[in-house]
Structures are given as C-alpha cells and as structure tokens.
Protein backbone atom coordinates (compact mmCIF):
# COMPACT_ATOMS: atom_id res chain seq x y z
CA UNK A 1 201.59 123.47 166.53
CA UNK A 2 198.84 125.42 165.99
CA UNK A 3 198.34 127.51 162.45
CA UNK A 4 198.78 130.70 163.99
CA UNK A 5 202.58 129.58 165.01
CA UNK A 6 202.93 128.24 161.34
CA UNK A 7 201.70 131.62 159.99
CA UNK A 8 204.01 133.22 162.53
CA UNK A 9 207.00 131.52 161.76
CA UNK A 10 206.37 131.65 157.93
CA UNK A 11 206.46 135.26 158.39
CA UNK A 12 209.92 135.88 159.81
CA UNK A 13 211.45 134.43 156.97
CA UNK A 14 213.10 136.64 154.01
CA UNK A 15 210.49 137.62 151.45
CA UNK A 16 212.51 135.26 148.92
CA UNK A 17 211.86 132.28 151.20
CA UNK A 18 208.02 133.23 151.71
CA UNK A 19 207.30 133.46 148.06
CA UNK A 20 209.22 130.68 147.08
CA UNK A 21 207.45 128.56 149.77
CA UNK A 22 204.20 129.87 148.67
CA UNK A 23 204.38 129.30 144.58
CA UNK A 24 205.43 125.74 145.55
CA UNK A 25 202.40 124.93 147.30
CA UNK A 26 200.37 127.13 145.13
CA UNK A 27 201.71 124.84 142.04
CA UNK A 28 200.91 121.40 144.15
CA UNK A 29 197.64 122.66 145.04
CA UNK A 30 196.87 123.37 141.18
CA UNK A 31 198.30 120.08 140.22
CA UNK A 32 196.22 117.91 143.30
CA UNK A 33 192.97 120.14 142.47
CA UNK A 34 193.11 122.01 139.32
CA UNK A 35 189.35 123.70 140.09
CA UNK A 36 189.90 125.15 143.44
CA UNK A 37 191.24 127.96 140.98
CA UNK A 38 187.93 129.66 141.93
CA UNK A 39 188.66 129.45 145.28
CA UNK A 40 191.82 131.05 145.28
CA UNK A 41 190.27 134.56 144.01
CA UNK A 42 187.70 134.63 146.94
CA UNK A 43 190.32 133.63 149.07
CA UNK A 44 193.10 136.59 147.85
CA UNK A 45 190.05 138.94 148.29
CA UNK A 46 189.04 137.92 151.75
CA UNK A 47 192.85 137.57 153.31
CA UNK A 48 193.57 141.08 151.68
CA UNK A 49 190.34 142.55 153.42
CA UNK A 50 191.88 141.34 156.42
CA UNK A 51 195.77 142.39 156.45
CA UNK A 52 196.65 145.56 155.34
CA UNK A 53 200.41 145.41 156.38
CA UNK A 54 201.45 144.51 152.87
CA UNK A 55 201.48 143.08 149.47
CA UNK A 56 203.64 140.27 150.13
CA UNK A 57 201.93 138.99 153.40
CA UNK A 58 198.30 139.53 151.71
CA UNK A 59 200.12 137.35 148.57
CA UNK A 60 201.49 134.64 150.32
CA UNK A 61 198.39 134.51 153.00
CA UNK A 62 196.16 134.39 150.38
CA UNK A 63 198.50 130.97 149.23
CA UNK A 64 198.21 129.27 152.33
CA UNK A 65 194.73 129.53 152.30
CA UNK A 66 194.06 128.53 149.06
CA UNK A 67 195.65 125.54 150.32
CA UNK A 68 193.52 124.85 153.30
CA UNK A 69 190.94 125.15 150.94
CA UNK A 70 192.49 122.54 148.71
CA UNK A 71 193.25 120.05 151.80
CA UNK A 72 189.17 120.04 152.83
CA UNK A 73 187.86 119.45 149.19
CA UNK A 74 189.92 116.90 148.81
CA UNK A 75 188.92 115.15 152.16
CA UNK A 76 185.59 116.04 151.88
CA UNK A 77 185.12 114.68 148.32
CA UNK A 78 183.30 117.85 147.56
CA UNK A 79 182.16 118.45 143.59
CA UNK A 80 182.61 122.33 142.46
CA UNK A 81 180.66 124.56 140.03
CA UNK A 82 183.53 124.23 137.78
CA UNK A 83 183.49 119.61 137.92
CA UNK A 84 179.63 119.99 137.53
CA UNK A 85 180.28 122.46 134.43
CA UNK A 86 182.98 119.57 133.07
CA UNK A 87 180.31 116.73 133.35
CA UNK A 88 177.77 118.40 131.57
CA UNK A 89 179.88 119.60 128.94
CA UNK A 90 181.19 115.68 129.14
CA UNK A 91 177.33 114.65 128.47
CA UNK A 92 176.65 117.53 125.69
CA UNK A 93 180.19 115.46 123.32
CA UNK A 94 178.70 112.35 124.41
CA UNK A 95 175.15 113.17 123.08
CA UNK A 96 176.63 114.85 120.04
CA UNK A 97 178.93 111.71 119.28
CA UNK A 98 175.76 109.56 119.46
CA UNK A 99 176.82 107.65 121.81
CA UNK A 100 174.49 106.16 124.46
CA UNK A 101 175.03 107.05 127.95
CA UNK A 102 175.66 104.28 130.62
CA UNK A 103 172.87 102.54 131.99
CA UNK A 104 171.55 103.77 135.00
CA UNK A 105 169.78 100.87 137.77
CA UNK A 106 166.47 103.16 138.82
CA UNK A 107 166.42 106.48 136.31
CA UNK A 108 167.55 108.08 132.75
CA UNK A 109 168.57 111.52 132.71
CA UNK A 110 166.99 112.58 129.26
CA UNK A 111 167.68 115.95 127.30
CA UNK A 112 164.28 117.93 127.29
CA UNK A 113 165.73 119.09 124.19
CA UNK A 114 168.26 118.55 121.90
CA UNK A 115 171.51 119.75 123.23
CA UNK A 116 172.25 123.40 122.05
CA UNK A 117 175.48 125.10 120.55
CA UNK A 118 178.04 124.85 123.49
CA UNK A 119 179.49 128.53 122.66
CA UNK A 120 176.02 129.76 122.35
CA UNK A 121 174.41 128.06 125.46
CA UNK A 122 173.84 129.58 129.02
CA UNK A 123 172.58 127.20 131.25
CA UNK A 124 171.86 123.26 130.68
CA UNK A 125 168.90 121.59 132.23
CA UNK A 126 168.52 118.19 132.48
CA UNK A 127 165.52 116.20 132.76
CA UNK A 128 164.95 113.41 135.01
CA UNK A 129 162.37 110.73 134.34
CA UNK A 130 161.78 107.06 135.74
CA UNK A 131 161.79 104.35 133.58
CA UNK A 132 158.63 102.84 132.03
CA UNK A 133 158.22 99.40 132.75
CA UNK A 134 157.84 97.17 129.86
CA UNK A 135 154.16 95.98 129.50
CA UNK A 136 153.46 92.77 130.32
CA UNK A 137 152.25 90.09 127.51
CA UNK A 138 148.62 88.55 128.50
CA UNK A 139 149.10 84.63 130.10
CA UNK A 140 147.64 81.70 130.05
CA UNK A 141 146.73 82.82 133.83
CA UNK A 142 144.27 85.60 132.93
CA UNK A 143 142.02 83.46 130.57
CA UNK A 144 139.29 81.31 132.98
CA UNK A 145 139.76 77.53 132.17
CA UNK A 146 136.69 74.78 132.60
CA UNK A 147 136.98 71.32 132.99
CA UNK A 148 135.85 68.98 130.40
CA UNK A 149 132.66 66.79 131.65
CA UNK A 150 132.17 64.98 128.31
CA UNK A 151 132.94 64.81 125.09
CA UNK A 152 129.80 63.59 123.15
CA UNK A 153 131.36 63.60 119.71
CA UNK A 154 134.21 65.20 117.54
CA UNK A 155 132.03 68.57 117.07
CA UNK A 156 129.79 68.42 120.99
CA UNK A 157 131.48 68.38 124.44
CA UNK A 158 129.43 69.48 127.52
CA UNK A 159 131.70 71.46 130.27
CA UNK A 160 131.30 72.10 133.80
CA UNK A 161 130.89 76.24 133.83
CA UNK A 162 129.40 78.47 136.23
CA UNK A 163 128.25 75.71 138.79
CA UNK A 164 126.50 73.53 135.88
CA UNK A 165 127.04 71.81 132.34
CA UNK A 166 126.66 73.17 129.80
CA UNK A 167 126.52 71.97 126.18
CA UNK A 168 128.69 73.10 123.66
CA UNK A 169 128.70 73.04 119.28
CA UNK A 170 132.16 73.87 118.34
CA UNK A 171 131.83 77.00 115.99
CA UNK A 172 133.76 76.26 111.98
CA UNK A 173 133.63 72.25 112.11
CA UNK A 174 131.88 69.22 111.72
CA UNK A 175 132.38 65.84 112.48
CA UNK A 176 130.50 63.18 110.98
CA UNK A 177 127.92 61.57 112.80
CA UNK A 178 127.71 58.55 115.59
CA UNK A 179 125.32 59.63 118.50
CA UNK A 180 122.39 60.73 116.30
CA UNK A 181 119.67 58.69 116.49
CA UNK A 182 118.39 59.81 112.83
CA UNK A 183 121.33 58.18 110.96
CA UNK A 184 123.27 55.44 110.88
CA UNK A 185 127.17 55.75 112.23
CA UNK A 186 128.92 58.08 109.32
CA UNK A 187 132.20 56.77 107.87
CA UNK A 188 135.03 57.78 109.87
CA UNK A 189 132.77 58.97 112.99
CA UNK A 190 134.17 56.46 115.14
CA UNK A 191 137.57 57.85 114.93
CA UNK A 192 136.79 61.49 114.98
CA UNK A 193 134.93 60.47 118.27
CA UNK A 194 137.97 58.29 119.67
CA UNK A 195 140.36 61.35 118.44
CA UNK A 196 138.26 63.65 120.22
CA UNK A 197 138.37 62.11 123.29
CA UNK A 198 142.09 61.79 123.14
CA UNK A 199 142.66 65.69 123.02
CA UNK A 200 140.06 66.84 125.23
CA UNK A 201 138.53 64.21 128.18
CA UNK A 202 139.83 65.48 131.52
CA UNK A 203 141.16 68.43 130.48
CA UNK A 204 141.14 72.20 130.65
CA UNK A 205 139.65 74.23 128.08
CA UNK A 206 139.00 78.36 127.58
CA UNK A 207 136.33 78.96 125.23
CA UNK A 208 135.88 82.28 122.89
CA UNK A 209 132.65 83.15 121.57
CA UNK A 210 132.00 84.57 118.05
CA UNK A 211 129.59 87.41 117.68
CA UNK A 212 128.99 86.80 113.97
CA UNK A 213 127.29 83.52 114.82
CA UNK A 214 125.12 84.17 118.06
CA UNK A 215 125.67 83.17 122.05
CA UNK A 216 123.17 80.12 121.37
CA UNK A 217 122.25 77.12 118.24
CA UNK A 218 118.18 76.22 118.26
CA UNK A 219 119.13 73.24 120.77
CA UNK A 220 120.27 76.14 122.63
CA UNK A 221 123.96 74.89 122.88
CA UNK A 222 126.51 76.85 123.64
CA UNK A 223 128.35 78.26 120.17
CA UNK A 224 132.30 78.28 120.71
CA UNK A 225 136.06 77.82 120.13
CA UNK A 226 137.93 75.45 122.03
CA UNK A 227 141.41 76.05 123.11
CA UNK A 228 143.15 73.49 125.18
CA UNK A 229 145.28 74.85 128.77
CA UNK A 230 148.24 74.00 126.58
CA UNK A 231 147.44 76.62 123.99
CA UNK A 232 146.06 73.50 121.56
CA UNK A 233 142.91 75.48 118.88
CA UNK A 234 140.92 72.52 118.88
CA UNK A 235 138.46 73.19 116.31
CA UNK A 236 141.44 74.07 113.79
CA UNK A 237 143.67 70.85 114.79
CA UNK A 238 140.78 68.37 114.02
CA UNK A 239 140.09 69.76 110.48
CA UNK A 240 143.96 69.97 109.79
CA UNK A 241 144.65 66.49 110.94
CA UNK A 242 141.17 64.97 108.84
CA UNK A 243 138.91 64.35 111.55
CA UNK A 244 136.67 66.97 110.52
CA UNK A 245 134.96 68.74 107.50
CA UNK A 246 135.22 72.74 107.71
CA UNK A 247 131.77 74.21 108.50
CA UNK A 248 130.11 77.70 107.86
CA UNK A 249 126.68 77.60 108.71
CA UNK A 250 124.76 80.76 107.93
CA UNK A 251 127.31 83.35 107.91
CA UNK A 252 130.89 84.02 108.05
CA UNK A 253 132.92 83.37 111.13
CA UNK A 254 135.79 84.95 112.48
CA UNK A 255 138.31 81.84 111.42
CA UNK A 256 136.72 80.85 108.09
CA UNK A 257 139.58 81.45 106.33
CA UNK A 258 141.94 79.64 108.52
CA UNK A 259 139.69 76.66 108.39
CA UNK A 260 139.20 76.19 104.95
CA UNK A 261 143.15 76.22 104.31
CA UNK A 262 144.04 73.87 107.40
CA UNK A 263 140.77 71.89 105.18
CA UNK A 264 142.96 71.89 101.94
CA UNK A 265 145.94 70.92 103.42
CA UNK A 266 144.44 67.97 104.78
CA UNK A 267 142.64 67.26 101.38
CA UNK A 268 146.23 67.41 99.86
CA UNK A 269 148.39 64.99 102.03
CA UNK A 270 144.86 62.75 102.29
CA UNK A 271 144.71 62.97 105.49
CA UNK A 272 142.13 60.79 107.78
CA UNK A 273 138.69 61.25 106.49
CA UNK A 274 140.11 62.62 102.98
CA UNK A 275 142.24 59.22 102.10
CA UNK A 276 140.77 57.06 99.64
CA UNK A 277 140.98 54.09 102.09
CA UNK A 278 138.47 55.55 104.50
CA UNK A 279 135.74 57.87 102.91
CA UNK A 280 137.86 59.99 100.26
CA UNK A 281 135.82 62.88 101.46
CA UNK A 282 132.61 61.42 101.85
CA UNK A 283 131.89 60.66 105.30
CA UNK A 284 127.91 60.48 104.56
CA UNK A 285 127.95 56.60 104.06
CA UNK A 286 128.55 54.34 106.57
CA UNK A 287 130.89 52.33 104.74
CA UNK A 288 134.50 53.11 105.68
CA UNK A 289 136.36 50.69 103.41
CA UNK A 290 137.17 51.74 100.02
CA UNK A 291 134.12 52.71 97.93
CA UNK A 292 133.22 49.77 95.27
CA UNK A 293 133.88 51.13 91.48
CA UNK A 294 130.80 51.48 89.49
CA UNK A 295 130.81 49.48 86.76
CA UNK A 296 131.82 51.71 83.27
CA UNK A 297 128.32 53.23 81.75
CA UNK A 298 127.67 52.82 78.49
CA UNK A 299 125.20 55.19 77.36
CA UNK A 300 126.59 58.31 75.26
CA UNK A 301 123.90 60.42 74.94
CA UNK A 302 122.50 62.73 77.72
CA UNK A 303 124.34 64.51 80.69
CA UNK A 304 124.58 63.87 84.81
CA UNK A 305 124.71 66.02 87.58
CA UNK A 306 125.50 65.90 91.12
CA UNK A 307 126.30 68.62 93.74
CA UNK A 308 129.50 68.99 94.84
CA UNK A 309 128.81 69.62 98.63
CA UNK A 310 130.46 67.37 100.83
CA UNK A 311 127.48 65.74 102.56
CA UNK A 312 126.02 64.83 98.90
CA UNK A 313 125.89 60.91 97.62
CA UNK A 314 123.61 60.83 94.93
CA UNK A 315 124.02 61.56 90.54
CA UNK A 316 121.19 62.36 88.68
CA UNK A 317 121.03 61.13 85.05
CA UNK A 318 119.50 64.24 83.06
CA UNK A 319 116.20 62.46 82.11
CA UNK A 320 115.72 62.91 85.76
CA UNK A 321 114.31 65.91 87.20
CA UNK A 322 115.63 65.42 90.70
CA UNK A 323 118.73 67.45 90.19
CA UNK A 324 116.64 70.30 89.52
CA UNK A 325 116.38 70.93 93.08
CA UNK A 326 120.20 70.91 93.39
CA UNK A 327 121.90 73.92 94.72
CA UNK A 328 123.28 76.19 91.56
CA UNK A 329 126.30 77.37 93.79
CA UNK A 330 127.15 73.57 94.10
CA UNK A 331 125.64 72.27 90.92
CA UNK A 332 128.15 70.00 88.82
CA UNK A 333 127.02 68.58 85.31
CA UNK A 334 129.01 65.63 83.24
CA UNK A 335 128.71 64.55 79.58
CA UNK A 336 129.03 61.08 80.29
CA UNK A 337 128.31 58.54 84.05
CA UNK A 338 132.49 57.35 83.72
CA UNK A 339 133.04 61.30 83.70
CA UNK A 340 131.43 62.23 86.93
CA UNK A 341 132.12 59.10 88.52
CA UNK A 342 136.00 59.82 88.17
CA UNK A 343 135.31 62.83 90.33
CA UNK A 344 133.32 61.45 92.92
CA UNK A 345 133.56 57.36 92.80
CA UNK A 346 131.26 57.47 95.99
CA UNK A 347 127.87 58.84 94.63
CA UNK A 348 125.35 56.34 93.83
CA UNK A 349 122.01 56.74 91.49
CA UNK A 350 119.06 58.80 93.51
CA UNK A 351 116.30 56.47 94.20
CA UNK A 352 114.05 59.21 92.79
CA UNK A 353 115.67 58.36 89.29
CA UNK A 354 114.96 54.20 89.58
C-alpha cells in the first residue's frame, strides 16, 4: 500500500477521526524524538504551501509528515541542531562543575577560552588539539660505552676508544700507590688495586669530562669520570667505600663537594684505608699493620708541628726549622710530642731534625 492510498484513505474519515489519529502520532513522535520539534514547523509550512483545500487537511498532513520525518532520523541515527546545542550546553555544566571530561584515545577538545555566561553566549567554539606526547627521559642507550682494556691501578685504567687506548686519570680521587717505580708499594695499594679490578676489568664504562680541569694531565692522560654500564660513579664509590683519598688538584671540580662528604663518611664508619688496622688515614707508609706507638716524650718545654695533609708522615720538634716550609693552610702546632702524636700516631721525626 503505497502512501498516497494511506493519505487517501486517512482522508475520507470524519474530521474527529483525522485529528484524533493525527495528535496520537504527533504525541508518539514527540515522545520517540523530542527534537524533531523543529522539523515539524518546516514541515506545517511546506504541506500548507502545497494544499490549499483546508485547514484540517494542511493540519493533519503536516502530522503525518512530521512523522516520516521522525521514522528516518531515527533510522538514520541522524544528530540535529537542537542534540548538538544539548551536548555543548552538557560540556559548558561539566566545565563549570570542574569536572574533567572523559578521556579521549587520539585528541582533547579544549576550551580556547573559558566558557562564557550561557544566557549571554551566542555561539560556542571548541578547540581541537592533539595530544603532546610525554618527553622521553635520556637512557643508558644514548650515552657511548668503551670497553675496559686495563686497569693499571685504583686511580689509572687505559680504555679501548676511537680505534686505540687510551690512558685515563680518574678526575676527584687518588689511590695510593703500587705501579710507581719512585716509591715503594703504599699501605693499602694492594687492595685499592684488587678492588679496582673487581668493579671495572671487562666491563663497560661512559666517561664525562670536566671543563674546570682540562681534556689532558702533563702525561697527557685522559682527565675523566667513570661510570659503569650499570649506572655505578666509580670515582665516588671508591672514596665512599675507603679505597681512595678525595683529590682536588689545582682547582675545583664539578663533584668536589660530593667527594669530600662520601670522604667523611668513610672517615666516620673507618672504612678500608681509614681503619686503624690498616693505615688510619695514612696510606704514605708501606706498612699496613697497625702503626707502632711512640714511646711517651718527656720533654715539656718547646712546641711540634706537622701538616695535616694526608700524604704527610713527618713532626718537626720546634728547634727545627724544617716545618718552616710547611704549608700555613695545613700547618698544625702541639705544646707537647704525646699531644700531636694522639692526633696522628703515624708521623715519625723528619730526618732533617736528627
């Protein structure tokens, strides 16, 4: 049956029947789709343009069609100026509540501005922008790594780097001595040597130069830090653990500070080359057993120095003009020998003062 014989038949009823037909399925179309409302006035207009016969066909016509109208939104799924007017005044309470819109996979619809008075706004505009990706954290993967060739003591390893070896004097540190031909094998060297090798031969290493202390030393070594693959800071580890003396040669380096407290805390707990059982600080003699006490002085009169830097061994009794020379910066003066040898058990008479 096609609409025209619907239309047809509709018509031959009483006008009673017609308009109560017509309400009804003006009130379920209403009910079904509440916004085809705007429809229905462009629809009254257009069917009365059309039939001119009268009121109550133009009325009812313009019924039916608001109901075909209803029937293909619905199918089609179609969204009208008046469900795009609801969401946006749906997002305009949601923004003024404070409350975050859902998460959206690929983009976030952003005000441009904040939202303006609802009874005073026109138009809304919304913004779209992509989503920043989050910026990625530097890995271990963008540093260059070398391989370790040899580790010639706690504070000298030589590394294979740009198709040769080359030598390298680890910047803040300093190991005492066992590969120097000048002195004997310094108290506790052995072990720095043996712990060096433990943390570093066959492994991966990045180095990171320091400006503040040139590319080069006058053996024309390589000046560096040492950090192990597995994030290990070499140079800082050794001093903590007491395998090494904190070392500022000239000037200032970037990691002075940290140096000289992982130093103290090493001091504290007495740690390696700081315990009284190996060199209680001292790693200049080659004696690594507990230094012998010097027997109690017992002259009164007169005073002794010493310096306090940690590579000094020798007192000077003040009749002596050897500690003259000393350092002022690390100058230390005692009223009595038992005094100064409390301090520092390890230093000895200077064989300038025999």
């Amino acid at each position: 049956m096609t609409m025209n014989n619907i239309i047809s038949k509709y018509k031959t009823l009483s006008t009673g029947y017609q308009i109560g037909i017509a309400l009804i399925i003006f009130i379920i179309s209403i009910i079904i789709l509440p916004n085809t409302i705007v429809y229905a006035v462009g629809a009254f207009v257009a069917y009365k343009l059309i039939d001119k016969k009268s009121w109550k066909y133009t009325a009812t016509g313009a019924l039916c069609l608001i109901t075909f109208f209803s029937a293909i939104l619905l199918i089609s799924g179609s969204t009208t100026p008046t469900q795009v007017a609801d969401n946006v005044g749906s997002t305009q309470t949601q923004s003024q509540n404070n409350v975050a819109p859902s998460p959206i996979d690929t983009a976030t619809t952003t005000p441009k501005a904040p939202a303006p008075n609802v009874t005073q706004a026109k138009t809304v505009t919304a913004v779209v922008t992509k989503t920043q990706p989050t910026t990625a954290q530097p890995s271990s993967s963008q540093y260059t790594y070398y391989s370790v060739k040899e580790v010639v003591d706690g504070d000298t390893i030589k590394i294979s780097m740009n198709g040769k070896v080359e030598t390298l004097r680890l910047i803040g540190m300093d190991t005492p001595e066992t590969v120097d031909p000048r002195k004997p094998v310094q108290c506790f060297g052995k072990e720095a040597s043996n712990k060096a090798k433990e943390l570093l031969s066959g492994k991966r290493v990045r180095i990171e130069m320091d400006p503040t202390q040139g590319e080069r030393d006058k053996y024309n070594r390589l000046l560096a830090y040492v950090y192990r693959d597995d994030g290990l800071f070499y140079n800082k580890s050794m001093i903590e653990q007491g395998y090494a003396h904190e070392y500022t040669y000239n000037a200032p380096y970037k990691y002075q500070a940290e140096f000289k407290t992982a130093q103290k805390t090493a001091q504290i707990a007495q740690l390696g080359l700081w315990s009284p059982a190996t060199c209680n600080g001292d790693t200049t003699s080659s004696n690594t057993s507990t230094p012998t006490p010097h027997p109690a002085n017992t002259q009164s009169t007169g005073k002794f120095y010493t310096s306090s830097y940690h590579s000094s061994k020798y007192y000077y009794p003040e009749a002596c003009d050897g500690w003259k020379s000393l350092s002022a910066s690390y100058l230390k003066s005692y009223d009595t020998l038992d005094a100064l040898l409390a301090t520092y058990p390890s230093r000895v008479k200077s064989p300038q003062c025999q």
